[in-house]
Protein backbone atom coordinates (compact mmCIF):
# COMPACT_ATOMS: atom_id res chain seq x y z
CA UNK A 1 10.31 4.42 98.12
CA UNK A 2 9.19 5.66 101.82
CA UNK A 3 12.05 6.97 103.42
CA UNK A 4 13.08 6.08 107.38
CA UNK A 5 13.14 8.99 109.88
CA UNK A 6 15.76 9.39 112.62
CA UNK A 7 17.12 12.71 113.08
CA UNK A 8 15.27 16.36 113.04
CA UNK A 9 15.88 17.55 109.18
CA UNK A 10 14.35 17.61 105.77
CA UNK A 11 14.00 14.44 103.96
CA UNK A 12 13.33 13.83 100.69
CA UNK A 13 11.33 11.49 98.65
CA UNK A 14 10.68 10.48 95.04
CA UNK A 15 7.53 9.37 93.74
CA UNK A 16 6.67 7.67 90.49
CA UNK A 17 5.01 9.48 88.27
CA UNK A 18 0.86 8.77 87.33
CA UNK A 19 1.26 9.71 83.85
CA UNK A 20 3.00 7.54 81.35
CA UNK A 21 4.69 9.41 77.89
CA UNK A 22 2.96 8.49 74.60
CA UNK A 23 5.15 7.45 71.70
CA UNK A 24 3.53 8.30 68.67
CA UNK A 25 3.08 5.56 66.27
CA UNK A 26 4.26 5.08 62.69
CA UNK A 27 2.00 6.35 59.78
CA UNK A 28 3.53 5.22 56.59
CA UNK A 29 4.72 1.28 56.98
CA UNK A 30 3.13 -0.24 53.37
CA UNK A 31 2.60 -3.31 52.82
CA UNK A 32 2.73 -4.65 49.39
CA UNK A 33 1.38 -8.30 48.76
CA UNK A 34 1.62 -10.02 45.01
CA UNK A 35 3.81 -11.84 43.04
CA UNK A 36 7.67 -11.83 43.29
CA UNK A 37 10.76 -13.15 40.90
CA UNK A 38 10.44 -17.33 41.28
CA UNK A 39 14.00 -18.00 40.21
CA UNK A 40 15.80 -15.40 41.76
CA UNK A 41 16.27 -13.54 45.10
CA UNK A 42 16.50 -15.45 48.82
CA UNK A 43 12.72 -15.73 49.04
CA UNK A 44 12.86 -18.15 45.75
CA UNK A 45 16.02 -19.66 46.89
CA UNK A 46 14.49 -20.71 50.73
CA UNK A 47 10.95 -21.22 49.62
CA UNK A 48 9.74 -17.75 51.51
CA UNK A 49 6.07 -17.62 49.97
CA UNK A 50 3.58 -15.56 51.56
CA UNK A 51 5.81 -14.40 54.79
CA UNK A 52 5.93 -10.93 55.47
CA UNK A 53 9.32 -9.52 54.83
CA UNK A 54 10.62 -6.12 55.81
CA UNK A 55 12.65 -4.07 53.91
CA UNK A 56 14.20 -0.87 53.81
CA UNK A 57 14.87 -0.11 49.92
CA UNK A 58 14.78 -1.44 46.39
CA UNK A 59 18.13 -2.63 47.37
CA UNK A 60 16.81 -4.93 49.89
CA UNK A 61 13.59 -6.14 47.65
CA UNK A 62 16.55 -7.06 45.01
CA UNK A 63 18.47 -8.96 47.53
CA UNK A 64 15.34 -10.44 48.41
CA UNK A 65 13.13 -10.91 45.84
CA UNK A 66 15.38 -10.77 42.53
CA UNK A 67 14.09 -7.46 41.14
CA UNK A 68 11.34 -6.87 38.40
CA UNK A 69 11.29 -8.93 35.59
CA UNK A 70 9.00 -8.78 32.31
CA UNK A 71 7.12 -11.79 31.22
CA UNK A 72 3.05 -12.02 30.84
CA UNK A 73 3.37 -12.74 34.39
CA UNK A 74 2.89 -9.37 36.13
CA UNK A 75 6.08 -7.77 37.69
CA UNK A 76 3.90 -5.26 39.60
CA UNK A 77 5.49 -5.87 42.70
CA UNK A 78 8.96 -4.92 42.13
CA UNK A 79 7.76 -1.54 40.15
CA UNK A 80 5.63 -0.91 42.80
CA UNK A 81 8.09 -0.80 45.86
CA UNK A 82 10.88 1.04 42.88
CA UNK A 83 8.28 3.46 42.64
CA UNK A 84 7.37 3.82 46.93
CA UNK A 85 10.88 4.10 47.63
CA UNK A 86 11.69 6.88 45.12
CA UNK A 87 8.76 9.09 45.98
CA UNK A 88 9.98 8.86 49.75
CA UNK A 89 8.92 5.98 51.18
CA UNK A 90 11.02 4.40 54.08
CA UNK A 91 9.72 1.07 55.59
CA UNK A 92 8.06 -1.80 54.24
CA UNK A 93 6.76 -5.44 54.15
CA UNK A 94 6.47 -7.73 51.18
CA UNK A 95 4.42 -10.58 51.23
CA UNK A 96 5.63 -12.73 48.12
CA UNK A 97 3.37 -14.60 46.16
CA UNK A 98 4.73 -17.55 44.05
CA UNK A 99 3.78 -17.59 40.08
CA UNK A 100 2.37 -20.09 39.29
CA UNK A 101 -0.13 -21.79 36.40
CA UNK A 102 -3.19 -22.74 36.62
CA UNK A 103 -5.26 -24.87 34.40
CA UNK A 104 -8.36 -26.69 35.42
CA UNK A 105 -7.84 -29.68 38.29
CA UNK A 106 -4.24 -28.61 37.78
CA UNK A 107 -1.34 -25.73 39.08
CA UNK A 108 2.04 -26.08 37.33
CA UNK A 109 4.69 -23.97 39.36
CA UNK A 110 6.62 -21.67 37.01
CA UNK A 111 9.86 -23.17 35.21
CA UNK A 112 12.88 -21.66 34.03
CA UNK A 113 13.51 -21.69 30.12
CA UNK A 114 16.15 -24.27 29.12
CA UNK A 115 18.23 -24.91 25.57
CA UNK A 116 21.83 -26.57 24.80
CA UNK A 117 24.07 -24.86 23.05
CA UNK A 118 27.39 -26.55 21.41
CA UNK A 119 27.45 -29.21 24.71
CA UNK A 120 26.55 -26.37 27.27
CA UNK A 121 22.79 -26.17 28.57
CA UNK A 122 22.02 -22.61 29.47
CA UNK A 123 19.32 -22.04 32.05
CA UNK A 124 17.27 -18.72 32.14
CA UNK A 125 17.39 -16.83 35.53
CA UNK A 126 14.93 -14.23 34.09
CA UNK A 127 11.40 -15.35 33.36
CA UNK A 128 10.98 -15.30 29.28
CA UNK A 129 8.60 -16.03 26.88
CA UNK A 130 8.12 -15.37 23.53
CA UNK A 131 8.39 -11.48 24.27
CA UNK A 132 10.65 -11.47 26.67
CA UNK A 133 13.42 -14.02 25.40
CA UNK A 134 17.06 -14.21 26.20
CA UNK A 135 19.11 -14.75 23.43
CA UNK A 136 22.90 -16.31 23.40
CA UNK A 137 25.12 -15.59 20.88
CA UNK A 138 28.38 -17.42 20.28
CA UNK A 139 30.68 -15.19 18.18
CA UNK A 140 34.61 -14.74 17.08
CA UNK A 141 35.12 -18.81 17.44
CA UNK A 142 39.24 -18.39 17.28
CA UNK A 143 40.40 -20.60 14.75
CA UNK A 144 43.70 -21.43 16.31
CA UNK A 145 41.71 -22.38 19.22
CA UNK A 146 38.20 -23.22 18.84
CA UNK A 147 37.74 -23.64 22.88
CA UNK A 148 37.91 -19.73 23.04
CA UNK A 149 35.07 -17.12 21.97
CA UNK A 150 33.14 -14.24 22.86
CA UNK A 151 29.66 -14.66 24.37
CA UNK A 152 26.84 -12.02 24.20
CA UNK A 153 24.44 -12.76 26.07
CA UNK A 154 20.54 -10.16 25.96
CA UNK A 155 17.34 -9.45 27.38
CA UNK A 156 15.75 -6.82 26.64
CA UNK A 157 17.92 -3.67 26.47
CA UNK A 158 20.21 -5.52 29.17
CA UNK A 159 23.16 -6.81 26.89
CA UNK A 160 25.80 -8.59 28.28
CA UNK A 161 29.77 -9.18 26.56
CA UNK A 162 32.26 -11.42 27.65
CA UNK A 163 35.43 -11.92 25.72
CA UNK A 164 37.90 -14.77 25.15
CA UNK A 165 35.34 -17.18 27.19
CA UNK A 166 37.23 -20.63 27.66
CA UNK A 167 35.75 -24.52 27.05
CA UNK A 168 38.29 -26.52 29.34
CA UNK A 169 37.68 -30.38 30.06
CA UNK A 170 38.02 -31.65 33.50
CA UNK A 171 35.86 -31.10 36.70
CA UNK A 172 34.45 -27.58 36.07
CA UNK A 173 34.84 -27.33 40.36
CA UNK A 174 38.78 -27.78 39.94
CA UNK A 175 38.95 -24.89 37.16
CA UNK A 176 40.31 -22.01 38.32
CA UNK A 177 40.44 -20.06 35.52
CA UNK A 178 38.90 -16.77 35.40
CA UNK A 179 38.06 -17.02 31.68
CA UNK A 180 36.55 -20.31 32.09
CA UNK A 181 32.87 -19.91 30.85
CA UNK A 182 31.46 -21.35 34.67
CA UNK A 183 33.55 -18.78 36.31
CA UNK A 184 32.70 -16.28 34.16
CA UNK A 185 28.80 -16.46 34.13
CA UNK A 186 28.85 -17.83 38.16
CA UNK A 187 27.41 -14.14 38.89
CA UNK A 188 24.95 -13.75 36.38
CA UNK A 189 21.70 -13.19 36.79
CA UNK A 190 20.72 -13.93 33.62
CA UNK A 191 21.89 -17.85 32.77
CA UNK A 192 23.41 -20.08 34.56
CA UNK A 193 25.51 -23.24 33.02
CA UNK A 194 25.98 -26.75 33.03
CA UNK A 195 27.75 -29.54 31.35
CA UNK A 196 25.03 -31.01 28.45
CA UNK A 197 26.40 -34.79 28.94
CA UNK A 198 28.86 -36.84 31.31
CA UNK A 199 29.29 -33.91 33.87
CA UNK A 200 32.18 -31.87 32.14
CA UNK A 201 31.65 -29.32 29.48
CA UNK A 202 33.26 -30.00 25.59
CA UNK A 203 36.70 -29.34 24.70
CA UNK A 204 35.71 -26.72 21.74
CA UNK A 205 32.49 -24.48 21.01
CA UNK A 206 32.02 -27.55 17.87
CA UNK A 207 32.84 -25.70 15.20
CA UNK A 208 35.80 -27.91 13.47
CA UNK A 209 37.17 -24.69 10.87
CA UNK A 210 35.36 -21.77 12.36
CA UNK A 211 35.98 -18.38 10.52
CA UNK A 212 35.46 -14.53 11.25
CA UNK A 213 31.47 -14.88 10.88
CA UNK A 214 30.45 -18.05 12.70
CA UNK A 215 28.00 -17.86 15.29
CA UNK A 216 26.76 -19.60 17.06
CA UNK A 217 22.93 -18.50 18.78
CA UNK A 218 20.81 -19.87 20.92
CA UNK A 219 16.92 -18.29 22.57
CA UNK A 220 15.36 -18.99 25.82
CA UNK A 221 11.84 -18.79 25.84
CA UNK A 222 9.15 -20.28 27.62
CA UNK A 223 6.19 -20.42 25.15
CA UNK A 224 5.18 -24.28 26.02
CA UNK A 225 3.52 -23.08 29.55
CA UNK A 226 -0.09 -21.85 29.70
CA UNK A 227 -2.83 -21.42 31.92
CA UNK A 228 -3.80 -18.51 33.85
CA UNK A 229 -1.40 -16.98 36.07
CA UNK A 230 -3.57 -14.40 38.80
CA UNK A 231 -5.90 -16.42 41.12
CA UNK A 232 -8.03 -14.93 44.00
CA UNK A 233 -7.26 -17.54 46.09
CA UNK A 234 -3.37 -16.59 46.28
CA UNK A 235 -4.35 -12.96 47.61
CA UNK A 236 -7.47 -13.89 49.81
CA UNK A 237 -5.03 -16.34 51.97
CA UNK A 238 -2.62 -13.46 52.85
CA UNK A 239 -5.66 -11.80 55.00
CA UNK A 240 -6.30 -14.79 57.02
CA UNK A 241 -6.12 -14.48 60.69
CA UNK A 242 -2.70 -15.95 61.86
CA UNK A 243 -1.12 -15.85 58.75
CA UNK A 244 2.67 -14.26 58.56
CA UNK A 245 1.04 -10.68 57.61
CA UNK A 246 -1.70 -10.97 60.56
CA UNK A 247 1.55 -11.35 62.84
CA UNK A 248 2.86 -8.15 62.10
CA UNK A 249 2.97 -5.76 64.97
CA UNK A 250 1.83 -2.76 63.45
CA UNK A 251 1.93 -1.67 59.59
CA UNK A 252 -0.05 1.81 58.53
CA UNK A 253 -0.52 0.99 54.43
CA UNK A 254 -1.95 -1.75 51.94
CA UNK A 255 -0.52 -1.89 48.40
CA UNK A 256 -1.98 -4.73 46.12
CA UNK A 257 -0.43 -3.05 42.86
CA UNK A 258 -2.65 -4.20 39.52
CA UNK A 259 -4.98 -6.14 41.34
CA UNK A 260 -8.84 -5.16 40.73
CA UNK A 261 -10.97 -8.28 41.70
CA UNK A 262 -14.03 -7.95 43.36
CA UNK A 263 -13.26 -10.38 46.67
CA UNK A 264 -9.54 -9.44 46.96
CA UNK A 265 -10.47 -5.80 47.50
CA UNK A 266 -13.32 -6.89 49.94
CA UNK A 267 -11.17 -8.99 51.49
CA UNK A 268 -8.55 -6.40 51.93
CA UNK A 269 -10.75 -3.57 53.05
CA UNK A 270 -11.90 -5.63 56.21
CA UNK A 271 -8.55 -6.61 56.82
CA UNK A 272 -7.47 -2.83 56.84
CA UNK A 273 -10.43 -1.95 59.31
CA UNK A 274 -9.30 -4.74 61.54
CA UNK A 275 -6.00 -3.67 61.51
CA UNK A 276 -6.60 -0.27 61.60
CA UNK A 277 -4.14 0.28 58.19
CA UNK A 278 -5.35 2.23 54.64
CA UNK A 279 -5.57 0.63 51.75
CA UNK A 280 -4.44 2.46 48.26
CA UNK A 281 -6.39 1.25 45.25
CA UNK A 282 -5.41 0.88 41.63
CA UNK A 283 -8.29 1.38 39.11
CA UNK A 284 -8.24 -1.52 36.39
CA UNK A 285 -5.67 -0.80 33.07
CA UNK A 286 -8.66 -0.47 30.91
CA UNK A 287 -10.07 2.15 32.39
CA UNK A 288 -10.88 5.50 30.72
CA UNK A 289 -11.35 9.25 31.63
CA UNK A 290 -14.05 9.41 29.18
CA UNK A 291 -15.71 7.80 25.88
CA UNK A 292 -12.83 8.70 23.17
CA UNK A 293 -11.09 5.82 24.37
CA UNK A 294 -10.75 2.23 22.17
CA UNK A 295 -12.90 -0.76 22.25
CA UNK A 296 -12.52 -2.42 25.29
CA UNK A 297 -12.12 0.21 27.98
CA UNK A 298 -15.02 1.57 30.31
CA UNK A 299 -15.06 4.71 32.01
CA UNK A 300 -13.50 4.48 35.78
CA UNK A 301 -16.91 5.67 36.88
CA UNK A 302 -18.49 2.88 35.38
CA UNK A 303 -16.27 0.30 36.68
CA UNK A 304 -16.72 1.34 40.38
CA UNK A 305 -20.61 1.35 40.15
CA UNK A 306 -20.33 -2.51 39.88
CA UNK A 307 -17.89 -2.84 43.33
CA UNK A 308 -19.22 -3.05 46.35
CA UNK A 309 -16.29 -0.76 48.49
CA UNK A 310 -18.19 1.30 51.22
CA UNK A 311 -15.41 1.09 53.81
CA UNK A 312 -13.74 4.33 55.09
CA UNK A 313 -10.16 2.63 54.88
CA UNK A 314 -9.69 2.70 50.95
CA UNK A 315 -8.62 5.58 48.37
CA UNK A 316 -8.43 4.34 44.77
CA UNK A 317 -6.29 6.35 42.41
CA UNK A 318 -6.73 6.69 38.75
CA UNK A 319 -5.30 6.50 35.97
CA UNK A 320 -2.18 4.51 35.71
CA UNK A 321 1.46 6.16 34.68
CA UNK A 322 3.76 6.14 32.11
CA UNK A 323 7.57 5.29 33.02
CA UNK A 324 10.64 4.10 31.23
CA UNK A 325 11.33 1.18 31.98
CA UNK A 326 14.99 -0.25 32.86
CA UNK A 327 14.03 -3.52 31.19
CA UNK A 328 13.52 -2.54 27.73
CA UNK A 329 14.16 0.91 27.38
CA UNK A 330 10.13 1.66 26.58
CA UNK A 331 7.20 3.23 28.05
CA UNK A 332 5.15 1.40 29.56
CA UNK A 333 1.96 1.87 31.94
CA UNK A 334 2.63 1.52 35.65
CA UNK A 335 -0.40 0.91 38.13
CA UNK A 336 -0.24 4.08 40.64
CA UNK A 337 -0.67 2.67 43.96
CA UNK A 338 3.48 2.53 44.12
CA UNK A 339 4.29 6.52 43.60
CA UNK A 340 0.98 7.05 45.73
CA UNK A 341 2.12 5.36 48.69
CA UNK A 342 5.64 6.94 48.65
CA UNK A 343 3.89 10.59 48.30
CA UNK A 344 1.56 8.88 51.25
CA UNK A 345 4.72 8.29 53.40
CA UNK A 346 6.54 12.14 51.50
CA UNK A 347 3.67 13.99 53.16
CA UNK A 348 4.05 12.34 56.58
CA UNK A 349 7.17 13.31 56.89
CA UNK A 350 7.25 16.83 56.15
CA UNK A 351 3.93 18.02 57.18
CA UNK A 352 2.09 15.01 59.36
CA UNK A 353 -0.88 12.17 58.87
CA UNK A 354 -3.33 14.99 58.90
CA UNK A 355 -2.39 16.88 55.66
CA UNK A 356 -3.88 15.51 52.88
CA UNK A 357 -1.47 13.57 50.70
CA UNK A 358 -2.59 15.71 47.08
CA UNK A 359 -1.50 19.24 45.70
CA UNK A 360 1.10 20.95 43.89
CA UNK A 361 3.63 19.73 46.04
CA UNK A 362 3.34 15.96 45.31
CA UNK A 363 5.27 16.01 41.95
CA UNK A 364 5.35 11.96 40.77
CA UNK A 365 9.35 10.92 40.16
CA UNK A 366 9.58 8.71 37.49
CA UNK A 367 6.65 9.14 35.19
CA UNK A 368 6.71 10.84 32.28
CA UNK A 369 2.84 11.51 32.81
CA UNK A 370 -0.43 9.56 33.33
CA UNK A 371 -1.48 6.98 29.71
CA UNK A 372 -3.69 8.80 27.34
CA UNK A 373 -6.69 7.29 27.71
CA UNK A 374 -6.42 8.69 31.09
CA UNK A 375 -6.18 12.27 30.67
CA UNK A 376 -8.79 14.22 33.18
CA UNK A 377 -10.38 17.77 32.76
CA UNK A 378 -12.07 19.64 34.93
CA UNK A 379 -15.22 18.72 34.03
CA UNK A 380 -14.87 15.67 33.81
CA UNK A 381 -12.50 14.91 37.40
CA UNK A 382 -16.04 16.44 38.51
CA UNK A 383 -18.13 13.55 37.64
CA UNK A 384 -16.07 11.25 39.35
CA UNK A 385 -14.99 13.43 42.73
CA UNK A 386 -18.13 12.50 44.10
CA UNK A 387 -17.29 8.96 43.46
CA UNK A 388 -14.13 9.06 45.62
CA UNK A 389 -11.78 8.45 42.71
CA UNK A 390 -8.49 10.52 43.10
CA UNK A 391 -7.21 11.76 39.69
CA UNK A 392 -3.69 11.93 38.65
CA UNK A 393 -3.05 15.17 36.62
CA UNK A 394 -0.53 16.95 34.95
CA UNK A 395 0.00 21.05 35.43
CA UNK A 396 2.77 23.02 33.64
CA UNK A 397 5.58 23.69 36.12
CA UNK A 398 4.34 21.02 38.48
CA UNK A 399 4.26 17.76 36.59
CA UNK A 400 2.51 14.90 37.46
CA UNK A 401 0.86 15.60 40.71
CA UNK A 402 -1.89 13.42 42.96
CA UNK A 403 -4.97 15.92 42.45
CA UNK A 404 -7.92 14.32 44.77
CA UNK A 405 -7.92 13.18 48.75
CA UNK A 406 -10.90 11.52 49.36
CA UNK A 407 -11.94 8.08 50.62
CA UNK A 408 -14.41 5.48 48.79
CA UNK A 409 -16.12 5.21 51.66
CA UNK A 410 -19.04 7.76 50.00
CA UNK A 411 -22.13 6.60 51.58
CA UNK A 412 -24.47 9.24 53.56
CA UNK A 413 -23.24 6.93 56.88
CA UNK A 414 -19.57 7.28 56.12
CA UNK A 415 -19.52 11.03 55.31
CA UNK A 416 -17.23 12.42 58.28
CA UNK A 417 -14.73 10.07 56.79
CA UNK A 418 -14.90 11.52 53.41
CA UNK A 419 -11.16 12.74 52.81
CA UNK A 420 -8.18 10.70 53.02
CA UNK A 421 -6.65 12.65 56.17
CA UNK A 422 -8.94 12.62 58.31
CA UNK A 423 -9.29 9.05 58.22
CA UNK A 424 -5.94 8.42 58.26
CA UNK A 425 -5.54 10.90 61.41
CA UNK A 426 -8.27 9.25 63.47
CA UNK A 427 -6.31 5.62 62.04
CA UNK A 428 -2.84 7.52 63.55
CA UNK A 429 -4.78 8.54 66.82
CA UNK A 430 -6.10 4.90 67.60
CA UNK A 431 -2.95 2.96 66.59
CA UNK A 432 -1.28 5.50 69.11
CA UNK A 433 -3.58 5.16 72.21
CA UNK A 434 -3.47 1.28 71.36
CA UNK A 435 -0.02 0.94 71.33
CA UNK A 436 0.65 3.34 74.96
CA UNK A 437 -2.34 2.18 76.88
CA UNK A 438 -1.46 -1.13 77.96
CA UNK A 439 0.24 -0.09 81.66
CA UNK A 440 -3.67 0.64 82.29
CA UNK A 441 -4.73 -3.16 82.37
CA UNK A 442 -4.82 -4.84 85.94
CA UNK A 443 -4.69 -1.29 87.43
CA UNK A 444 -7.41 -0.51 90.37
CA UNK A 445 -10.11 0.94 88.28
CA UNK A 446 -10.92 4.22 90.20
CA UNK A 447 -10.47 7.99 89.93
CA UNK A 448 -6.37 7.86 90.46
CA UNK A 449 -6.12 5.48 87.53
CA UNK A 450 -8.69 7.70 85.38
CA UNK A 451 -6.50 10.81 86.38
CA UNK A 452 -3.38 9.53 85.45
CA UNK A 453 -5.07 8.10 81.85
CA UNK A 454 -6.08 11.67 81.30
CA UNK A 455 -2.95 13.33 81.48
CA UNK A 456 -1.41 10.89 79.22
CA UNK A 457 -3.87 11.10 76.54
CA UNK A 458 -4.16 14.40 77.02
CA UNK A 459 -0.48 15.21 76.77
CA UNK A 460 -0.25 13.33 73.54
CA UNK A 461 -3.24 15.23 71.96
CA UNK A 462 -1.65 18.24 73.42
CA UNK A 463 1.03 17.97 71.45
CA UNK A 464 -0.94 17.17 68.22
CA UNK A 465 -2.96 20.17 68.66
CA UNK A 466 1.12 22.20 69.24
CA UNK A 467 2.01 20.63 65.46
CA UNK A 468 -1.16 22.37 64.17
CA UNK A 469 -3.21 18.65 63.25
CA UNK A 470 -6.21 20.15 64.78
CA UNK A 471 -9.21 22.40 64.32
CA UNK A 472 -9.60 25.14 66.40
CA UNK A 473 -7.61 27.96 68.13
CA UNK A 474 -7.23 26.39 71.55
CA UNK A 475 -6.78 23.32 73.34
CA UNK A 476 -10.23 22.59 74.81
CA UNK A 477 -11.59 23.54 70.91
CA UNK A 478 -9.92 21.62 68.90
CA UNK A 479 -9.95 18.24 71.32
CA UNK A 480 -11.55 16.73 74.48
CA UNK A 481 -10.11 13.55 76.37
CA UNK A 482 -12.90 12.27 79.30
CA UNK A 483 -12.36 9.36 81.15
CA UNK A 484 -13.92 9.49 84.55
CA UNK A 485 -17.26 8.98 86.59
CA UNK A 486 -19.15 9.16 83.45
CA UNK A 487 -17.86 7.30 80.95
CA UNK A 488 -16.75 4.70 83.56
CA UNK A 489 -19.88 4.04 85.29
CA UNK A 490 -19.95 1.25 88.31
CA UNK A 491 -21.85 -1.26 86.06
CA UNK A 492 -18.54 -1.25 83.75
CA UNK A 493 -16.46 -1.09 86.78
CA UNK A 494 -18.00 -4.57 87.97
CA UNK A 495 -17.24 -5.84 84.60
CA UNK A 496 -13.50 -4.74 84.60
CA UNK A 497 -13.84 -1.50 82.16
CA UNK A 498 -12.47 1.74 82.03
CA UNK A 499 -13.94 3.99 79.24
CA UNK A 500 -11.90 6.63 77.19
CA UNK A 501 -13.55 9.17 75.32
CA UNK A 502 -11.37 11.32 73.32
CA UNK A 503 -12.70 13.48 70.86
CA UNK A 504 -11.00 15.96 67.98
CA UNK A 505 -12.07 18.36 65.27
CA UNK A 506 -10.16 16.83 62.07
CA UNK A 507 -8.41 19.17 59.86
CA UNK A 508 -10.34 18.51 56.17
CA UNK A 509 -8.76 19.89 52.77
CA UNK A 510 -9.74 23.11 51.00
CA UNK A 511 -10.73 21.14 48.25
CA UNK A 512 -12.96 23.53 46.49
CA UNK A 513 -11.18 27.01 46.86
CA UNK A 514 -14.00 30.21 45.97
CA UNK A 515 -12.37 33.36 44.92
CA UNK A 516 -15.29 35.77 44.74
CA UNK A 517 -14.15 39.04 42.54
CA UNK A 518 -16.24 42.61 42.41
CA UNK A 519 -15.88 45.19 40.08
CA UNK A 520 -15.99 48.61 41.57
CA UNK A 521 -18.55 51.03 40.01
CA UNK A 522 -17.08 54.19 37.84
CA UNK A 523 -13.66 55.17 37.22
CA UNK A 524 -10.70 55.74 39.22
CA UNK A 525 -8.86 59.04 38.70
């Protein structure tokens, strides 16, 4: 502030400063949209469809969203962040989607599997169906005391034992005992139980001389339900403007794991241009490397031809991945989009938006390798490269790496957005400026204003260019930030504009690396 004068001397005065700091934005928030557990987690319990929910590790999604789960409805969702968070992701929004059936003029939402059981009904907490049941298993009925027993209780390779489990009569709310079958199953999260009849459970498991081998068994599985299970409609809804995810100050990635139809990715490739955010791409689960493969599957080439996807704010990523999973204790095939996005967010980290997410270095954790009808040569990655479908290939002493960086935006118009960094750096750049910039709105638009939007931008590109994220040796090579007299002319002046022009010369991969070899003439001594 001006300072008052009154005696001879020095006085001193502080000035604000014209430029404003740049905080660099995030690169590597995902967001993954599909369907979530519907018996299980907080979002079931409160009736949290379609909000966008952050979380900050598998932890969280199983607090949240109750974890995978096999059934023919797809658990993609819950693999998919697994997989993000163990190949380094960070930070991320779910937007839950609730399963549901549909049959024509009708949706049914999706019920748990019920049975009784000796006076107790047992409710499933785990989808099932004819694959995927849980089975109950009454066992060791004591004779002396035919209200006590063991219960085993299974799904999958999850097996669960509980000794000495007690039938009391009474209100089940007053028993305290820990044995007592209510008390012992109140923290499962595979059943839960309930008196049959009359609100208070039998007095004994109804076995009147039970010996060593009775049993008692009971399976929960939902094969009465039917209908089909994926609609657009569910997806298309989440990229609505003012919906929960369009609320969402800023997220960087879009993860849609198993999901190939034609108008979701449409949809979700003009959302990601609006938002400025990249979408990763799973290629269908029939898709091939080649023509060896079984009836039914066409060659990932093939399949793209028929989608229209020039946008510049896409990668797809082929084939899908083998991983154990926890459920069963099998292989199965995983859609990539999951490990991608945590090598997406890996590479961030350690090296910045503008290295290309691909190479050596991007081993995948928790695959055991891509499926077999997805195995890529040389040759043949070369006949789809062009296409702007990123292999997934395995190299002795490397594993399973991400072995291609470039966008599906391939047409002539899109070309300087070929490769998956520079996109994503320009993505970075914008999100930045748009996120810093707003101190210049209201502000006299004239050459101290243009000045003091110059050093800012200029600054933050500066220190871009210091990380090594740009092309060329110095400064005024490798970027250029004008905002003055000429971009701002006094036409745009009258209509309350101020022009920024800043340029930069991308960093692209070496993705075709020539090693030219001559063979000297005659013979060394």
């Amino acid at each position: 502030m001006p300072v008052t004068t009154s005696y001879p001397g020095l006085y001193i005065e502080e000035l604000p400063s014209a430029a404003h700091s740049i905080t660099p934005a995030p690169t590597s928030i995902t967001v993954f949209v599909g369907y979530t557990h519907p018996f299980v987690g907080q979002c079931a319990e409160r009736g949290d469809w379609g909000k966008a929910i952050q979380i900050f590790s598998f932890e969280d999604y199983k607090r949240l969203f109750g974890g995978a789960y096999r059934s023919r409805i797809p658990s993609d969702v819950a693999d998919a962040v697994y997989q993000f968070f163990l190949n380094g992701g960070s930070n991320a929004y779910v937007v839950a989607l609730q399963p549901k059936f549909h049959t024509p003029g009708d949706v049914k939402e999706v019920q748990p599997a019920a049975g009784n059981l000796a006076g107790i009904t047992f409710t499933a907490k785990q989808l099932t169906d004819a694959a995927h049941p849980i089975s109950i298993t009454v066992r060791n009925i004591q004779a002396l005391d035919p209200s006590v027993a063991d219960l085993v209780i299974t799904y999958g390779s999850d097996v669960r034992r509980y000794t000495k489990v007690k039938l009391m009569t009474g209100d089940p709310s007053l028993i305290s005992d820990a044995k007592f079958i209510a008390n012992q199953l109140a923290g499962s999260d595979l059943v839960r139980v309930a008196p049959e009849t009359g609100g208070m459970y039998p007095a004994t498991w109804g076995v009147a001389a039970p010996t060593p081998t009775t049993t008692l068994s009971l399976e929960l599985a939902d094969t009465h339900q039917a209908g089909t299970l994926t609609t657009p409609d569910d997806f298309l809804k989440v990229f609505e403007r003012d919906q929960p995810l369009d609320k969402v100050e800023i997220f960087n990635l879009l993860v849609i794991p198993g999901i190939t139809d034609n108008g979701v990715w449409a949809a979700a490739l003009a959302y990601c241009e609006g938002k400025r955010a990249f979408f990763i791409m799973d290629p269908p689960i029939n898709a091939s490397a080649d023509d060896t493969a079984p009836l039914g599957y066409t060659k990932i080439e093939e399949f793209l031809d028929t989608i229209p996807h020039a946008s510049p704010n896409g990668a797809l990523y082929f084939p899908y991945l083998k991983s154990v999973d926890a459920l069963s204790g099998k292989v199965r095939a995983e859609p990539p989009s999951g490990y991608v996005a945590g090598i997406y967010a890996k590479t961030d980290m350690r090296r910045g938006v503008w290295k290309a997410p691909a190479g050596l270095e991007t081993s995948l954790l928790n695959t055991t390798g891509v499926v077999e009808t997805g195995v890529m040569t040389d040759m043949r990655q070369g006949t789809v490269n062009d296409k702007g479908i990123n292999v997934l290939r395995s190299f002795p002493g490397s594993g399973t790496v991400v072995w291609g960086a470039r966008t599906v935006g391939t047409s002539p118009a899109l070309e300087q957005w070929r490769y998956v960094p520079v996109r994503r750096t320009a993505l970075f750049i914008e999100q930045t400026l748009m996120r810093n910039l707003g101190w210049v709105v209201f502000e006299p638009n004239d050459e101290p204003l243009w000045v003091a939007i110059r050093v800012s931008v200029q600054n933050f590109m500066l220190s871009l260019f210091r990380q090594q994220a740009f092309q060329g040796k110095t400064p005024n090579e490798a970027f250029q930030v004008l905002c003055d007299k000429t971009t701002t002319t006094q036409a745009d002046i009258d209509l309350g504009q101020v022009n920024i022009v800043v340029g930069f010369r991308p960093l692209k991969p070496a993705e075709f690396v020539i090693i030219k070899i001559a063979q000297l003439a005659g013979q060394a001594p």
